[in-house]
Protein backbone atom coordinates (compact mmCIF):
# COMPACT_ATOMS: atom_id res chain seq x y z
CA UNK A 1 -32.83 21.91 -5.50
CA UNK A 2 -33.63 25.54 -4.91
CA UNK A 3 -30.58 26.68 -6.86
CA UNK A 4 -32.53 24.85 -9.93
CA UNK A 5 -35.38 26.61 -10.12
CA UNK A 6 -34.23 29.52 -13.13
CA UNK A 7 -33.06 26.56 -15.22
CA UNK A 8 -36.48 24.88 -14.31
CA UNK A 9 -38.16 27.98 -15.36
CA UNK A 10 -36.62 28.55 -18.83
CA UNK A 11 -37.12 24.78 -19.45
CA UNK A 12 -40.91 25.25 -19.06
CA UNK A 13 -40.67 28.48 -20.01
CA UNK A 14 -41.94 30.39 -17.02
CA UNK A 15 -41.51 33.56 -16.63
CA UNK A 16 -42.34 34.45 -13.04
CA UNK A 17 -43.42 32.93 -9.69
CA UNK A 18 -46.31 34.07 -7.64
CA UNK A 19 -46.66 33.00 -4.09
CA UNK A 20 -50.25 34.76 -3.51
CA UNK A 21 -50.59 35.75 0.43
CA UNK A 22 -52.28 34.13 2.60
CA UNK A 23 -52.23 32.77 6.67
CA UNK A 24 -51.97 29.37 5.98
CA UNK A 25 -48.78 27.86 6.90
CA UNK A 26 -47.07 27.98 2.96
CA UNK A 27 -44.18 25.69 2.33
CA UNK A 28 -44.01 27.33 -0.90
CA UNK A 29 -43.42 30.45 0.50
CA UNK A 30 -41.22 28.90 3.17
CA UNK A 31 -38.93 27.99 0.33
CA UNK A 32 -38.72 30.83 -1.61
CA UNK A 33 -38.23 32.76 1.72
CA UNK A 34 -35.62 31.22 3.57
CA UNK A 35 -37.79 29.86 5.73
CA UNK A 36 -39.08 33.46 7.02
CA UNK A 37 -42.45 33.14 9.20
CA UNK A 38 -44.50 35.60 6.95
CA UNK A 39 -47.71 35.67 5.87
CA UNK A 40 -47.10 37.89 2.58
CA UNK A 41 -46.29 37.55 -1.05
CA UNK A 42 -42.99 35.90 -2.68
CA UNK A 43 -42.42 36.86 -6.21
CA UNK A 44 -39.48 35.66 -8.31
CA UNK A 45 -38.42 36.75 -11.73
CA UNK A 46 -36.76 34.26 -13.46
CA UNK A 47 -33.23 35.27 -13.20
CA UNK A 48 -33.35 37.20 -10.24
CA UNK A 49 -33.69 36.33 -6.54
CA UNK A 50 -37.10 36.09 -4.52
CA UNK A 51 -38.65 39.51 -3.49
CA UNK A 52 -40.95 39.62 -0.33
CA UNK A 53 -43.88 41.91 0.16
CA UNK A 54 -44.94 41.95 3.61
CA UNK A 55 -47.75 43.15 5.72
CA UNK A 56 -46.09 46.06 8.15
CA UNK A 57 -46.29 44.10 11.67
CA UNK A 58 -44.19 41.45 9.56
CA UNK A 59 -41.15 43.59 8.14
CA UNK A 60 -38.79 42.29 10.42
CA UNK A 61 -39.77 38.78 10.51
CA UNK A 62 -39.53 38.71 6.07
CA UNK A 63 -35.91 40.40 6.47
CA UNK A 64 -34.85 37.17 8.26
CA UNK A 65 -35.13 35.80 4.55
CA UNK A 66 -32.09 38.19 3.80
CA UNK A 67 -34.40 38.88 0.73
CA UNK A 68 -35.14 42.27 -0.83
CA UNK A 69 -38.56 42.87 1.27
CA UNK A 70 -41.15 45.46 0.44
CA UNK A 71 -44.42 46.47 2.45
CA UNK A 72 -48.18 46.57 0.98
CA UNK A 73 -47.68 50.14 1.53
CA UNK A 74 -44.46 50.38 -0.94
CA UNK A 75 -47.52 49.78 -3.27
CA UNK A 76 -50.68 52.02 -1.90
CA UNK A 77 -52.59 49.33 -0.42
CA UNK A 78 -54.01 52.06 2.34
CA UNK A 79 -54.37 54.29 -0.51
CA UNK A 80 -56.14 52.27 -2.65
CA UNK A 81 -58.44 50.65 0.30
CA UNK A 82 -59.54 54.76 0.69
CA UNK A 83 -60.13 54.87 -3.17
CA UNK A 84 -62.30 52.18 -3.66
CA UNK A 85 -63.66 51.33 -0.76
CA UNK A 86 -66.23 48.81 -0.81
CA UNK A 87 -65.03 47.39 -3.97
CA UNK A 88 -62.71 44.57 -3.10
CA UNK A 89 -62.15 43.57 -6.83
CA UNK A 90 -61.02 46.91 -8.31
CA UNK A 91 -58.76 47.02 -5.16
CA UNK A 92 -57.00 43.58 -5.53
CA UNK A 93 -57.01 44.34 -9.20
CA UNK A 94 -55.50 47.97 -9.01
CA UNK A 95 -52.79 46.91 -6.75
CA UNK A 96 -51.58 43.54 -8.21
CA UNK A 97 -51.07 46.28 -11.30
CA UNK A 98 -48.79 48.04 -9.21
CA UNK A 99 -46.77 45.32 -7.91
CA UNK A 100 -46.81 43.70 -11.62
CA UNK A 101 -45.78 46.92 -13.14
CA UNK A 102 -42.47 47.24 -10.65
CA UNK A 103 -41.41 44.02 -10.56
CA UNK A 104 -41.83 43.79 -14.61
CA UNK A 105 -44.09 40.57 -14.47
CA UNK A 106 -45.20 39.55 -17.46
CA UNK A 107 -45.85 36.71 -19.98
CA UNK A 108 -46.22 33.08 -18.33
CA UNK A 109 -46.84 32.81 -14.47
CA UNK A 110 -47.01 30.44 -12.37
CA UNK A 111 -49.23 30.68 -9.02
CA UNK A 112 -48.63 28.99 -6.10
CA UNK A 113 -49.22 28.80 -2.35
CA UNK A 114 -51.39 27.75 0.36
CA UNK A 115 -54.50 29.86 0.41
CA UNK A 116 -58.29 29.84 0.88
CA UNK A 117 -59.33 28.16 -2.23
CA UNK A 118 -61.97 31.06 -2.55
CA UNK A 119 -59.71 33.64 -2.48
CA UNK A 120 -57.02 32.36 -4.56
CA UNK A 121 -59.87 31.54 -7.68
CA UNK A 122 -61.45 34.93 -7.25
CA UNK A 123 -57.94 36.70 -7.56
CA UNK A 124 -56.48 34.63 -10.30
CA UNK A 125 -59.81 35.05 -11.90
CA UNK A 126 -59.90 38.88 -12.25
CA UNK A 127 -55.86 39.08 -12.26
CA UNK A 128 -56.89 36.73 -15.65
CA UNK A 129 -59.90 38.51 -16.71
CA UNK A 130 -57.83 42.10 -16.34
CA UNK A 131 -54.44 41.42 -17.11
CA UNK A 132 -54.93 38.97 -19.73
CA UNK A 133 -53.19 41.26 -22.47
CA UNK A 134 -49.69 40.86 -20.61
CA UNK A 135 -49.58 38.15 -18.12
CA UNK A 136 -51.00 34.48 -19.06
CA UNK A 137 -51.77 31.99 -15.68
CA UNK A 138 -50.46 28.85 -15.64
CA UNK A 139 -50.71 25.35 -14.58
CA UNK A 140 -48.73 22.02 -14.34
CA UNK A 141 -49.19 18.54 -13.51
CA UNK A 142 -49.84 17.22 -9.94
CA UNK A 143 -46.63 16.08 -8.64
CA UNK A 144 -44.59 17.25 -11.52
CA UNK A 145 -44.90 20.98 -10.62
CA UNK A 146 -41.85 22.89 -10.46
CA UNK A 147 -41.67 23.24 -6.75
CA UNK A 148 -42.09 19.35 -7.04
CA UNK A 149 -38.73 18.89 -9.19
CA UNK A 150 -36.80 21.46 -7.20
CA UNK A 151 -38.06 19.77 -3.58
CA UNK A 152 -36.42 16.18 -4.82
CA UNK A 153 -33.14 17.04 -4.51
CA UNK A 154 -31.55 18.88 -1.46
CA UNK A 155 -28.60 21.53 -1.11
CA UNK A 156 -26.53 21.85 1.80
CA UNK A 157 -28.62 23.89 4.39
CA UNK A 158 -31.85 21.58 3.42
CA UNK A 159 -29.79 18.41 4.34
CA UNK A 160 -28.18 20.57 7.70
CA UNK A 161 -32.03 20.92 9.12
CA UNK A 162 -32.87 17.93 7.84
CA UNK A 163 -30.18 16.05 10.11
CA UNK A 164 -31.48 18.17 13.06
CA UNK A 165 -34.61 17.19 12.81
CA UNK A 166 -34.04 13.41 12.50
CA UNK A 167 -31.61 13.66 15.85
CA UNK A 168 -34.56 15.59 17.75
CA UNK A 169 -37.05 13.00 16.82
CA UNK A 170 -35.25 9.73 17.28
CA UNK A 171 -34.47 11.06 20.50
CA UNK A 172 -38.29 12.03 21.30
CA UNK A 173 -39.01 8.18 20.22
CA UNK A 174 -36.28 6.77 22.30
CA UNK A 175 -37.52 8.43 25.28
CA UNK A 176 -41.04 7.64 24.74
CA UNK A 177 -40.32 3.94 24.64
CA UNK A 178 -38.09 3.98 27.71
CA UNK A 179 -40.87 6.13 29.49
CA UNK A 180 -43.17 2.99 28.33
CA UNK A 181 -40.97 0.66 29.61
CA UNK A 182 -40.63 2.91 33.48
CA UNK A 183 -44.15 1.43 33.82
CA UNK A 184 -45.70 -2.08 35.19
CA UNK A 185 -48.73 -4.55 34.37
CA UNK A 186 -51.78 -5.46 36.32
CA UNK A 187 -52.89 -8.41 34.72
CA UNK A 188 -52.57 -7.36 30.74
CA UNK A 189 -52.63 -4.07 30.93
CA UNK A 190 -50.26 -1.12 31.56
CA UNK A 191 -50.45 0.64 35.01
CA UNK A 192 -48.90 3.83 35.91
CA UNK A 193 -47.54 4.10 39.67
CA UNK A 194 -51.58 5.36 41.17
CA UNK A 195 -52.53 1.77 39.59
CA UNK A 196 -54.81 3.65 36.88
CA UNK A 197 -54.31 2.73 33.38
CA UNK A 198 -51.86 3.80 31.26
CA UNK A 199 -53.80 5.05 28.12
CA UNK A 200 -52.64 6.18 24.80
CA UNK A 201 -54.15 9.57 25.76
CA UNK A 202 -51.55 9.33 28.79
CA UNK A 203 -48.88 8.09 25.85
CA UNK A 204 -49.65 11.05 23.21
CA UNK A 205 -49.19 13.76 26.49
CA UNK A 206 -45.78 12.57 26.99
CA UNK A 207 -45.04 12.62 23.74
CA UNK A 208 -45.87 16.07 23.06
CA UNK A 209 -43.86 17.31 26.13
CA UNK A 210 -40.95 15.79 24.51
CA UNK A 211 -41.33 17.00 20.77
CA UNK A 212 -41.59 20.77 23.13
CA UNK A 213 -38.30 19.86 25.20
CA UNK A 214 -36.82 19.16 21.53
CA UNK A 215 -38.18 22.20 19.87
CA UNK A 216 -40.64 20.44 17.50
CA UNK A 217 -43.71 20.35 17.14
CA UNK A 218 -46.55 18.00 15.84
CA UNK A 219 -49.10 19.98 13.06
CA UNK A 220 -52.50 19.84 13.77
CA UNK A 221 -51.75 17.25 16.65
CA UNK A 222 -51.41 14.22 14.15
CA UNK A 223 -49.53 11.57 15.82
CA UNK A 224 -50.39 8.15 14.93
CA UNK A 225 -50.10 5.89 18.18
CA UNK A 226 -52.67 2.80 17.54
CA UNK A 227 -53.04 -0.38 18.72
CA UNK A 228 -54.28 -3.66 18.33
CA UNK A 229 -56.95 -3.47 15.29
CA UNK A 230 -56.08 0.28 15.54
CA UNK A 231 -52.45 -0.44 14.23
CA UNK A 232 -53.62 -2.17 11.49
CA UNK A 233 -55.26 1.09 9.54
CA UNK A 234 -52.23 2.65 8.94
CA UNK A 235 -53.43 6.48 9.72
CA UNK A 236 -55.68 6.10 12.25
CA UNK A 237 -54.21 7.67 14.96
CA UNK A 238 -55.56 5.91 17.94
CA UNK A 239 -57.81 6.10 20.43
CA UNK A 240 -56.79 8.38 23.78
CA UNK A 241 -59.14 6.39 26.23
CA UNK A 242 -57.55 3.19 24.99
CA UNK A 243 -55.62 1.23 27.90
CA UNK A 244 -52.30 -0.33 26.65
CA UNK A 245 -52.24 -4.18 26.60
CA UNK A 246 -49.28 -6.48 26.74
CA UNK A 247 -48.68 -8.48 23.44
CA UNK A 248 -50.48 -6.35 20.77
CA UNK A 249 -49.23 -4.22 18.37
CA UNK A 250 -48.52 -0.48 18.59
CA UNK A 251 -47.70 1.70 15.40
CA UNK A 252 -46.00 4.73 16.31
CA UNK A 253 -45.18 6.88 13.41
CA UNK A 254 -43.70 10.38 14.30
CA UNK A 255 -43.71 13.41 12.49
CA UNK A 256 -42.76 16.28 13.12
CA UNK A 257 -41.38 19.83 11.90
CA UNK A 258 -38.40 22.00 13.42
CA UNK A 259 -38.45 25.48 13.67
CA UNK A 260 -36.61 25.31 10.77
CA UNK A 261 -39.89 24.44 8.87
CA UNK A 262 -38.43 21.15 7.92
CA UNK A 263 -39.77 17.54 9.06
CA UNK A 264 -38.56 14.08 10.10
CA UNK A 265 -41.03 11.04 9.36
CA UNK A 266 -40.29 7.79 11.38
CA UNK A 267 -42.26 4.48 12.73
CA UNK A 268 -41.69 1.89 15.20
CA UNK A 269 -43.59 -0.76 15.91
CA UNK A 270 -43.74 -2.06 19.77
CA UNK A 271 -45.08 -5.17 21.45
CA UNK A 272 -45.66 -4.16 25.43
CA UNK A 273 -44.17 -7.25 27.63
CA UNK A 274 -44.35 -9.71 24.60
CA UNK A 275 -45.40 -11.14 21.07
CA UNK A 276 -47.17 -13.74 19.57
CA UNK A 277 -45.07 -16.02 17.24
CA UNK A 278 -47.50 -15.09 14.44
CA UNK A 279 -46.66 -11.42 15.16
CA UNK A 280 -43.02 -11.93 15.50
CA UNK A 281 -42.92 -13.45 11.98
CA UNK A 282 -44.86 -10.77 10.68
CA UNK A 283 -42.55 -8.52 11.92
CA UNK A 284 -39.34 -10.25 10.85
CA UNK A 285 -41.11 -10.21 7.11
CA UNK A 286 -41.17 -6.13 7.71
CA UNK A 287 -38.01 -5.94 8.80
CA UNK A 288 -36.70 -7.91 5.89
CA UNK A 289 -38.41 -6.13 3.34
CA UNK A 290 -37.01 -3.10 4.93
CA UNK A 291 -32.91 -3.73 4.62
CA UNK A 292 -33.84 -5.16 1.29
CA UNK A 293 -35.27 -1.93 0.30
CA UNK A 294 -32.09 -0.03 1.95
CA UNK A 295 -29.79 -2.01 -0.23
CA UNK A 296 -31.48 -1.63 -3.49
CA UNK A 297 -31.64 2.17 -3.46
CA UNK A 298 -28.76 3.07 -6.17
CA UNK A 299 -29.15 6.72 -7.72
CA UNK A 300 -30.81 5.96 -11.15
CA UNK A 301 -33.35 3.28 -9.99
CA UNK A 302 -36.56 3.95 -10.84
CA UNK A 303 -38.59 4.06 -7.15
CA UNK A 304 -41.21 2.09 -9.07
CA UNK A 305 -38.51 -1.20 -9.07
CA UNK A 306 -37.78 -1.08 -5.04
CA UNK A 307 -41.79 -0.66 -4.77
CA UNK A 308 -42.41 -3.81 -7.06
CA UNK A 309 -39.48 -5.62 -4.83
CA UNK A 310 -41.30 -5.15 -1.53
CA UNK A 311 -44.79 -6.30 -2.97
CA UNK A 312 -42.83 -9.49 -4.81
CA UNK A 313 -41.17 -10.48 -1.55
CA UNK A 314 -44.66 -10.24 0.61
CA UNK A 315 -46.33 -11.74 -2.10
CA UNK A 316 -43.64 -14.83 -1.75
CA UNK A 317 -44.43 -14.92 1.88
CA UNK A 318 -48.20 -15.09 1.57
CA UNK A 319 -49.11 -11.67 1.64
CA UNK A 320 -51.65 -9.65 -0.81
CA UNK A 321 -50.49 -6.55 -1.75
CA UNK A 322 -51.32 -3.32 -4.44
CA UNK A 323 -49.11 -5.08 -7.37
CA UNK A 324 -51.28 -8.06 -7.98
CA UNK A 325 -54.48 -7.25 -5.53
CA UNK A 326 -55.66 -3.71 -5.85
CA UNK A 327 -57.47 -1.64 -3.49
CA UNK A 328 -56.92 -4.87 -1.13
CA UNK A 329 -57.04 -3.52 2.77
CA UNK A 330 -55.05 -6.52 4.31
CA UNK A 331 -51.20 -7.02 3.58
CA UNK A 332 -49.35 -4.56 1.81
CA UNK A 333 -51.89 -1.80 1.10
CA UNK A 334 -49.61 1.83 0.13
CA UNK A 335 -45.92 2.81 -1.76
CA UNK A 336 -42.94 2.50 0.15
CA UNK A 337 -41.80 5.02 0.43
CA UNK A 338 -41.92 8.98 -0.43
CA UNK A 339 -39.61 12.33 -0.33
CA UNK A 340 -39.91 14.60 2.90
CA UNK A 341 -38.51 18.16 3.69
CA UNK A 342 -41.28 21.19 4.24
CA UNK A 343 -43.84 18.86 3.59
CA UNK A 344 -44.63 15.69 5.18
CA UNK A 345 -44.77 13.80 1.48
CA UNK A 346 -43.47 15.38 -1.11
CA UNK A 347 -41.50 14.22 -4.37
CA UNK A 348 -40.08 11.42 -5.07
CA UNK A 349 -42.53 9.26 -4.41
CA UNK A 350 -42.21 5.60 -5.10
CA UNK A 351 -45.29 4.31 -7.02
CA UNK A 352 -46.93 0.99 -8.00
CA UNK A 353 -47.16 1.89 -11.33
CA UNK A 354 -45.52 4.77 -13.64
CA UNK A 355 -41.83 5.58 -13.59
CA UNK A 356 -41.52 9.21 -13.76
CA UNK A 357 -39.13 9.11 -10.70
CA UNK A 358 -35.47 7.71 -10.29
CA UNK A 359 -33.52 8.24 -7.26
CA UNK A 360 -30.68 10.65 -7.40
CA UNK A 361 -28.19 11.81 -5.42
CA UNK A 362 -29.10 14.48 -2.82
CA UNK A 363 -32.74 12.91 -2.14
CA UNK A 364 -34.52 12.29 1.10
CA UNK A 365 -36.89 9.86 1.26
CA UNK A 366 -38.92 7.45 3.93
CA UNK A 367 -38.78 3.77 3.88
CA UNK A 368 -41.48 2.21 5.03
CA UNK A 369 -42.99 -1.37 4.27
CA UNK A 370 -45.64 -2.68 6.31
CA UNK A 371 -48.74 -5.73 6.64
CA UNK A 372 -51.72 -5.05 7.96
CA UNK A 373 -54.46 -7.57 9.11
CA UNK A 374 -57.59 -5.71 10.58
CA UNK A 375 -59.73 -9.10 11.25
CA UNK A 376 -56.82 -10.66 13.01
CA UNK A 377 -55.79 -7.04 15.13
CA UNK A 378 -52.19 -6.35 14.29
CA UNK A 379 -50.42 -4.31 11.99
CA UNK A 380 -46.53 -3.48 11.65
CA UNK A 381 -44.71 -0.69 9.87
CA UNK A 382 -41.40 0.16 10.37
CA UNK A 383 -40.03 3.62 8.96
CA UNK A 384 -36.76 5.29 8.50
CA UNK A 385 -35.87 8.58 6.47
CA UNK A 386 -32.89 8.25 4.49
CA UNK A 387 -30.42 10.22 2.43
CA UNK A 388 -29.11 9.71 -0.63
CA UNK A 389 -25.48 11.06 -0.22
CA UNK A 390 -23.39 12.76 -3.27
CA UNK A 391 -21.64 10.02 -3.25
CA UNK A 392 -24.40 7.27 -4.06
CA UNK A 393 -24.73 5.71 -0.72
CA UNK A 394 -27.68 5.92 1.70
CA UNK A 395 -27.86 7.29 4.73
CA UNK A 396 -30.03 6.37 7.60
CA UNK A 397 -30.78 9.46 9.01
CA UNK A 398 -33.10 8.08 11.94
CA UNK A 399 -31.46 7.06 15.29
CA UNK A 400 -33.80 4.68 17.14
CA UNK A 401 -33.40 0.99 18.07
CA UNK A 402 -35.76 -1.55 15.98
CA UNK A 403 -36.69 -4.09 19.00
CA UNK A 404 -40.39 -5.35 18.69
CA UNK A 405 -40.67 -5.75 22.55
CA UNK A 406 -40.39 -3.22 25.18
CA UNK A 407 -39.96 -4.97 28.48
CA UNK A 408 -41.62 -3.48 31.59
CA UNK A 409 -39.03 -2.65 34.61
CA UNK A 410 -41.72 -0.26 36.73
């Protein structure tokens, strides 16, 4: 958790953190900052707390870090635009000097953040190339960053927002299936009250009303809602023009972020009217692997052994999956499961193969198992985010009913 991240940095002997600046929505800087909306710079000095640098419309918004905050102009960036004008290096070079020099960065840093990939070379490049007698740049392993340990484990506040956003969205999905369910057939398909369709364009609509009534929202409009064949490619999202038909699958898989910057990650899957038998098993296989999955997590597991469960117990029911059929795109084709808090998937993940990860108390993690059958149309996934509470026990954290069929009552 956050409060590990000086012990984290003597252990890999890092001497600062840079959060360069940039527009980009930054759970990095979201982190360090409290969750302040800013699009400046976080730097932290191991052994001392984050310090902001923000641009001037943005002052008050950083101070809602209750962080130290600092301007560009604290550091001459007007000044130094004036001096060397057209020369954007000397510029960026002259006043990361600056802000090194006060802040007393030196030795090992670590840069992180979520900028233009041009940018962020070209700086680190000349900070390198310029700076390379008293700072040295540097790098860790994908998924075993810093931020990565520190983001497995959650402290009080994290869980607090974490909670928040799980009630918000199980309520957004219970509503959505009851507005569903408001509606009739013609024939096998889904009418609204004019007798038009009811499409999952109609469907997606609603459901971003709701997520606004519930003060979420839904990044870059991602919302998986597919159907039929659709629901068997687990992120496609769907097609809007699509009518809904009675008896085939629907994947609905939610997520999305509070104000609070944090996120909620959940799935249903819904028959409209009815289900096949052969769907009905499939889903009773799902469910299955999913309280088996509940039960095994115990802090210390590795992931990797509740991962191997789920692909054993498909296997036993006649399903491929990753373990024993690679790259296959029927069955069981992902992990199970994977951390979530300002990002959608974050650490620990729950892998086929490798055991870096063990589950510990204070993690929050998905569960998801699904099968997927593109030649016969249907796929199922059913998804809950979970806590794993200081005292060893999980937590379902998602509120929503599990019923495969939603009957029609328009």
């Amino acid at each position: 958790m956050k409060s590990d991240l000086d012990r984290l940095m003597t252990e890999r002997e890092i001497d600062a953190l840079v959060i360069l600046p940039g527009e980009n929505e930054d759970p990095y800087r979201a982190y360090l900052a409290n969750g302040a909306d800013f699009s400046g710079m976080v730097i932290k000095v191991r052994g001392s707390a984050p310090v902001l640098i923000a641009n001037g419309m943005e002052i008050d918004e950083a101070a809602k870090s209750g962080l130290t905050v600092y301007s560009y102009e604290d550091f001459g960036l007007s000044e130094l635009a004036r001096e060397y004008k057209n020369d954007a290096d000397g510029r960026t070079v002259a006043w990361y000097t600056r802000v090194f020099d006060k802040f007393g960065i030196q030795g090992k840093v670590g840069v992180y953040g979520v900028a233009d990939v041009n940018f962020a070379y070209r700086t680190l490049t000349l900070l390198a190339d310029k700076m390379g007698d008293r700072i040295k740049l540097v790098t860790e392993p994908a998924r075993n960053t810093i931020f990565d340990t520190a983001y497995q484990t959650k402290d009080t506040d994290e869980i607090a927002h974490l909670r928040d956003v799980a009630r918000e969205t199980s309520a957004v999905m219970r509503d959505t299936r009851a507005w569903i369910a408001s509606h009739r057939a013609d024939g096998d398909t889904v009418v609204q009250s004019n007798g038009s369709p009811l499409t999952i364009g109609d469907v997606k609509r609603y459901v971003r009303g709701q997520l606004l009534e519930h003060g979420l929202e839904d990044p870059g409009s991602h919302t998986i809602f597919a159907q039929g064949r659709d629901a068997a490619v687990p992120h496609s999202r769907g097609e809007s023009s699509q009518a809904l038909k009675l008896g085939q699958t629907i994947v609905f898989d939610l997520f999305p972020r509070a104000e609070s910057g944090y996120f909620h990650d959940m799935t249903r899957t819904w028959c409209i009217g009815h289900a096949s038998p052969e769907i009905q098993a499939i889903y009773d296989t799902v469910m299955a692997a999913y309280r088996e999955s509940v039960a095994m997590c115990k802090p210390g597991l590795p992931t990797r052994d509740v991962q191997v469960m789920v692909c054993e117990l498909f296997e036993d029911s006649g399903h491929p999956t990753v373990l024993n059929t690679p790259g296959t795109s029927e069955g069981y084709v992902h992990s199970l499961a994977h951390g979530l808090g300002l990002n959608v998937h974050e650490t620990p993940y729950f892998p086929t193969y490798g055991e870096q990860y063990t589950i510990q108390p204070g993690n929050v993690f998905t569960i998801e198992p699904g099968l997927y059958y593109p030649d016969r149309g249907y796929g199922v996934r059913i998804e809950d985010t979970v806590y794993m509470n200081d005292q060893g026990a999980v937590e379902i954290l998602t509120d929503c009913p599990y019923d495969l069929v939603i009957e029609l009552n328009g």
